[in-house]
N, C-alpha and C. Protein backbone atom coordinates (compact mmCIF):
# COMPACT_ATOMS: atom_id res chain seq x y z
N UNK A 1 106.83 95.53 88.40
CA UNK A 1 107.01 94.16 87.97
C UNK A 1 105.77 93.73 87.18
N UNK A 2 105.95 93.38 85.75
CA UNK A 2 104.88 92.11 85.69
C UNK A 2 104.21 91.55 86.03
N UNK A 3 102.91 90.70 85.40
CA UNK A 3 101.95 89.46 86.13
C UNK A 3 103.13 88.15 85.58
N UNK A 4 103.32 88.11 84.86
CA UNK A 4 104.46 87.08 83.81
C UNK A 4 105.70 87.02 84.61
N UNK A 5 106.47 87.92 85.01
CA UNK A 5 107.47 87.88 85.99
C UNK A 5 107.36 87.74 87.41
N UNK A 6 105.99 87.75 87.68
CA UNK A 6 105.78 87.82 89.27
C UNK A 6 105.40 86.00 89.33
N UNK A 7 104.27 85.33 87.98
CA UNK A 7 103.91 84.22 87.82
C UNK A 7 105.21 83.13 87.89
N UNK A 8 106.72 83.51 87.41
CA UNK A 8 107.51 82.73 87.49
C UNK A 8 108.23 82.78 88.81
N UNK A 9 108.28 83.48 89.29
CA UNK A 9 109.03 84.06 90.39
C UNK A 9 108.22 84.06 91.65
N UNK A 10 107.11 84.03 91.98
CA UNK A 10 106.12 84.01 92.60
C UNK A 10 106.74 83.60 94.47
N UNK A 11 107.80 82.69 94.69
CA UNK A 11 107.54 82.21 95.89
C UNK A 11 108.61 83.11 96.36
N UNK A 12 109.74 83.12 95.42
CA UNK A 12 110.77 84.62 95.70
C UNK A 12 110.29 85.29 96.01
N UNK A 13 109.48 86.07 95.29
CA UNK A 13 109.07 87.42 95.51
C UNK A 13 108.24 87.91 96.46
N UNK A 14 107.26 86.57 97.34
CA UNK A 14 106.73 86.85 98.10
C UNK A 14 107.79 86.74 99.35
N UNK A 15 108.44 86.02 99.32
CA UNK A 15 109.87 85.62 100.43
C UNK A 15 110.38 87.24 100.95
N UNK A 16 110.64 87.86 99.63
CA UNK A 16 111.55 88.76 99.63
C UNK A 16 110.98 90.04 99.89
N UNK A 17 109.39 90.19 100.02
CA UNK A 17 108.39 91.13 100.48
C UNK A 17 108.58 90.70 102.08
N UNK A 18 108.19 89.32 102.48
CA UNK A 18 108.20 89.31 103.94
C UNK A 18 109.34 89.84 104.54
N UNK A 19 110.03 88.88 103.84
CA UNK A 19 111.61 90.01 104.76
C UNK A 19 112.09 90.84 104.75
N UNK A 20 111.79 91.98 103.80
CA UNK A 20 111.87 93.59 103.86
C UNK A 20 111.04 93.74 104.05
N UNK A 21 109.92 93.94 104.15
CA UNK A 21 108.43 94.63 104.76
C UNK A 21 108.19 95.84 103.94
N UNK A 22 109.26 96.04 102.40
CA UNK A 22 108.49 96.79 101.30
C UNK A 22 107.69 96.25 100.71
N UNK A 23 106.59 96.58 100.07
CA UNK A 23 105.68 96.39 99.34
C UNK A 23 106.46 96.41 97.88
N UNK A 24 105.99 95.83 97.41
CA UNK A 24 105.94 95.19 95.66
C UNK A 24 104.72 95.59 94.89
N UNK A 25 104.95 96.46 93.93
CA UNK A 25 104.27 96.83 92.92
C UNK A 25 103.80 95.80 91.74
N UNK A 26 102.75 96.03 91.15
CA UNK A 26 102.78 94.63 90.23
C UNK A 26 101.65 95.53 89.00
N UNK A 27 101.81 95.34 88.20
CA UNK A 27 101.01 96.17 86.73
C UNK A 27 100.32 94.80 86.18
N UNK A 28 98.82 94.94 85.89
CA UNK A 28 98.47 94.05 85.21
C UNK A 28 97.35 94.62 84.42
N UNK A 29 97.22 94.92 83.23
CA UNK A 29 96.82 95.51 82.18
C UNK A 29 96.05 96.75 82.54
N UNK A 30 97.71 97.58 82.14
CA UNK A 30 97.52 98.69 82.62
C UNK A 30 97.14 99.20 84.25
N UNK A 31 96.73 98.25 84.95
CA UNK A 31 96.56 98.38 86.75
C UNK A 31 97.74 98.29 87.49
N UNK A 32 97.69 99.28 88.78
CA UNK A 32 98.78 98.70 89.57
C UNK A 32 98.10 98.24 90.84
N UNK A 33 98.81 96.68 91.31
CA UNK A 33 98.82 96.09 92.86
C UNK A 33 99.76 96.33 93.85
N UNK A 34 99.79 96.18 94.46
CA UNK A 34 100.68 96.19 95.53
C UNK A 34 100.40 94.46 96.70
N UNK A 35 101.55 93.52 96.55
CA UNK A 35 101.81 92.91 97.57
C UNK A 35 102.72 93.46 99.20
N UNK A 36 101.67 94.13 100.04
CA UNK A 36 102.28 94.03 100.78
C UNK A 36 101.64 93.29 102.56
N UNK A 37 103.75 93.25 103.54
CA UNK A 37 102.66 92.15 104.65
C UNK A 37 101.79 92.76 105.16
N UNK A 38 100.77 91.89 105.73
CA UNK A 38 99.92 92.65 106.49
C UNK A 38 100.22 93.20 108.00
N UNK A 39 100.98 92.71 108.59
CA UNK A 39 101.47 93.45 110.02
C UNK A 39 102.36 94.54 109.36
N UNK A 40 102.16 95.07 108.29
CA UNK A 40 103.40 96.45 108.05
C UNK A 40 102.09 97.79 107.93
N UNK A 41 100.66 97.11 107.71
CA UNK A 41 99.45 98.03 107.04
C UNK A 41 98.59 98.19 108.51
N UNK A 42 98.63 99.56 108.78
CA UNK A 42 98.19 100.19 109.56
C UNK A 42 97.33 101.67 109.12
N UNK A 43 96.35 101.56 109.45
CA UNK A 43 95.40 103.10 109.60
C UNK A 43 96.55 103.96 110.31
N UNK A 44 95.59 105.15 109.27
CA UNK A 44 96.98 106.81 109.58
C UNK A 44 95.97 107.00 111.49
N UNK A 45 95.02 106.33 111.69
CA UNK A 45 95.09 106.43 112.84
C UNK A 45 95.88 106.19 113.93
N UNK A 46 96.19 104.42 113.51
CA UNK A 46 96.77 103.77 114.35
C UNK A 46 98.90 104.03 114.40
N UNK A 47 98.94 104.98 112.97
CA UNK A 47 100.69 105.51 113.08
C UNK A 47 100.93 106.76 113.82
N UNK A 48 99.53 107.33 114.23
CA UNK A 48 99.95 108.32 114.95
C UNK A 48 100.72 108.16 116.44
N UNK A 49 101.71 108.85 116.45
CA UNK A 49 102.39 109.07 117.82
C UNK A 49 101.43 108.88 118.88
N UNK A 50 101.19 108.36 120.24
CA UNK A 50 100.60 108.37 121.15
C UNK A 50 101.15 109.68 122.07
N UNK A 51 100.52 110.92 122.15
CA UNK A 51 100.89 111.81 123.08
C UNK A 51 99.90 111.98 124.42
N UNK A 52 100.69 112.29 125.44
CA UNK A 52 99.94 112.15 126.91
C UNK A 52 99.73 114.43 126.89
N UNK A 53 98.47 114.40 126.71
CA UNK A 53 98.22 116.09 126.07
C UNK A 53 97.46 116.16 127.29
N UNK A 54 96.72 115.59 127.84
CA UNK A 54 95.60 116.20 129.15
C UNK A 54 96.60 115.34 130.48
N UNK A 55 96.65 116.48 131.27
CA UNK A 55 96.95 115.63 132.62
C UNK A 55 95.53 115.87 133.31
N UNK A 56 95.54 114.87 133.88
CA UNK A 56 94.47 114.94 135.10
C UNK A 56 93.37 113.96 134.59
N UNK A 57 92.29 113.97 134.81
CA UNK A 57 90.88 113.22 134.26
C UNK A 57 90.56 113.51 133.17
N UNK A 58 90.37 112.76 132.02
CA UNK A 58 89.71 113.93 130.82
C UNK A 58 88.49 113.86 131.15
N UNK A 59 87.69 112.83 131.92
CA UNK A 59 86.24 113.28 131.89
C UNK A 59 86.03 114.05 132.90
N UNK A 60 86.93 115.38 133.35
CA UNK A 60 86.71 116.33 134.52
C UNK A 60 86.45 117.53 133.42
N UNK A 61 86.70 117.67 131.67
CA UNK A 61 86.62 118.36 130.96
C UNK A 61 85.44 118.38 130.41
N UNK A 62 84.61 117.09 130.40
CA UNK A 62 83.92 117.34 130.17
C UNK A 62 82.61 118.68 131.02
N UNK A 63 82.81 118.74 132.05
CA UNK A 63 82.22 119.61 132.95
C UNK A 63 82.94 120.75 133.08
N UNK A 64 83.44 120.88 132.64
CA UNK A 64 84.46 122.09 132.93
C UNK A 64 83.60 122.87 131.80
N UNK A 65 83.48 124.28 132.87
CA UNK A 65 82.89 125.93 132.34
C UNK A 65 84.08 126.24 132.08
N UNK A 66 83.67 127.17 130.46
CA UNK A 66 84.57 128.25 130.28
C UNK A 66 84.96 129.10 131.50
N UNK A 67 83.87 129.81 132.29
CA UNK A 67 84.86 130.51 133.27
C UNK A 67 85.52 130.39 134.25
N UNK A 68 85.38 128.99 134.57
CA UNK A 68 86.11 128.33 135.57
C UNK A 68 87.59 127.53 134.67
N UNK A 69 87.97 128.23 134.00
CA UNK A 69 89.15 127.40 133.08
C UNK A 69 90.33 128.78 133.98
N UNK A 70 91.19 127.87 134.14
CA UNK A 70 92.32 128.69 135.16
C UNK A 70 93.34 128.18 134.66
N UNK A 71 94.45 128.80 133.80
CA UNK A 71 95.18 128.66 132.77
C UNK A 71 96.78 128.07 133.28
N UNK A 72 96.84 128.68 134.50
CA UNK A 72 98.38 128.08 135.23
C UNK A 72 97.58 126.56 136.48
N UNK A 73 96.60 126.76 136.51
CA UNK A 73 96.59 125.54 137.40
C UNK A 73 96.32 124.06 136.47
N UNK A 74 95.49 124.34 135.28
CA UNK A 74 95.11 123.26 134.25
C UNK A 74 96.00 123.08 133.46
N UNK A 75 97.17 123.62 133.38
CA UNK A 75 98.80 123.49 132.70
C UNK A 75 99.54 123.03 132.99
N UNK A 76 99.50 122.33 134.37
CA UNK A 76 100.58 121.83 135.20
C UNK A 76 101.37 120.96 134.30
């Protein structure tokens, strides 16, 4: 989209970003923007899946010796 088409259109277009939660591209000499909401913009941290990977204490790993690592009991 335009700065000229976004300038006339302006309260639409922001309307119509909130309620799809796509982002809108916008070119302005030669640049591109993006309007998008802010509850849709998240760190690739914060989209990662939450997985439960350690059972037990994780700070019992921290103390944990290599040769005391026992492969069917720390697998449960």
């Amino acid at each position: 989209m335009k700065i000229t088409t976004l300038r006339k259109q302006l309260y639409q277009v922001v309307d119509s970003v909130l309620e799809s939660g796509t982002p809108l591209e916008i070119e302005r000499k030669g640049r591109k923007l993006l309007i998008v909401p802010i509850d849709r913009v998240k760190s690739r941290l914060a989209r990662l899946k939450r997985r439960r990977a350690i059972i037990g204490n994780p700070d019992d790993l921290v103390k944990l010796k290599v040769y005391e690592w026992r492969e069917p009991e720390n697998l449960r």
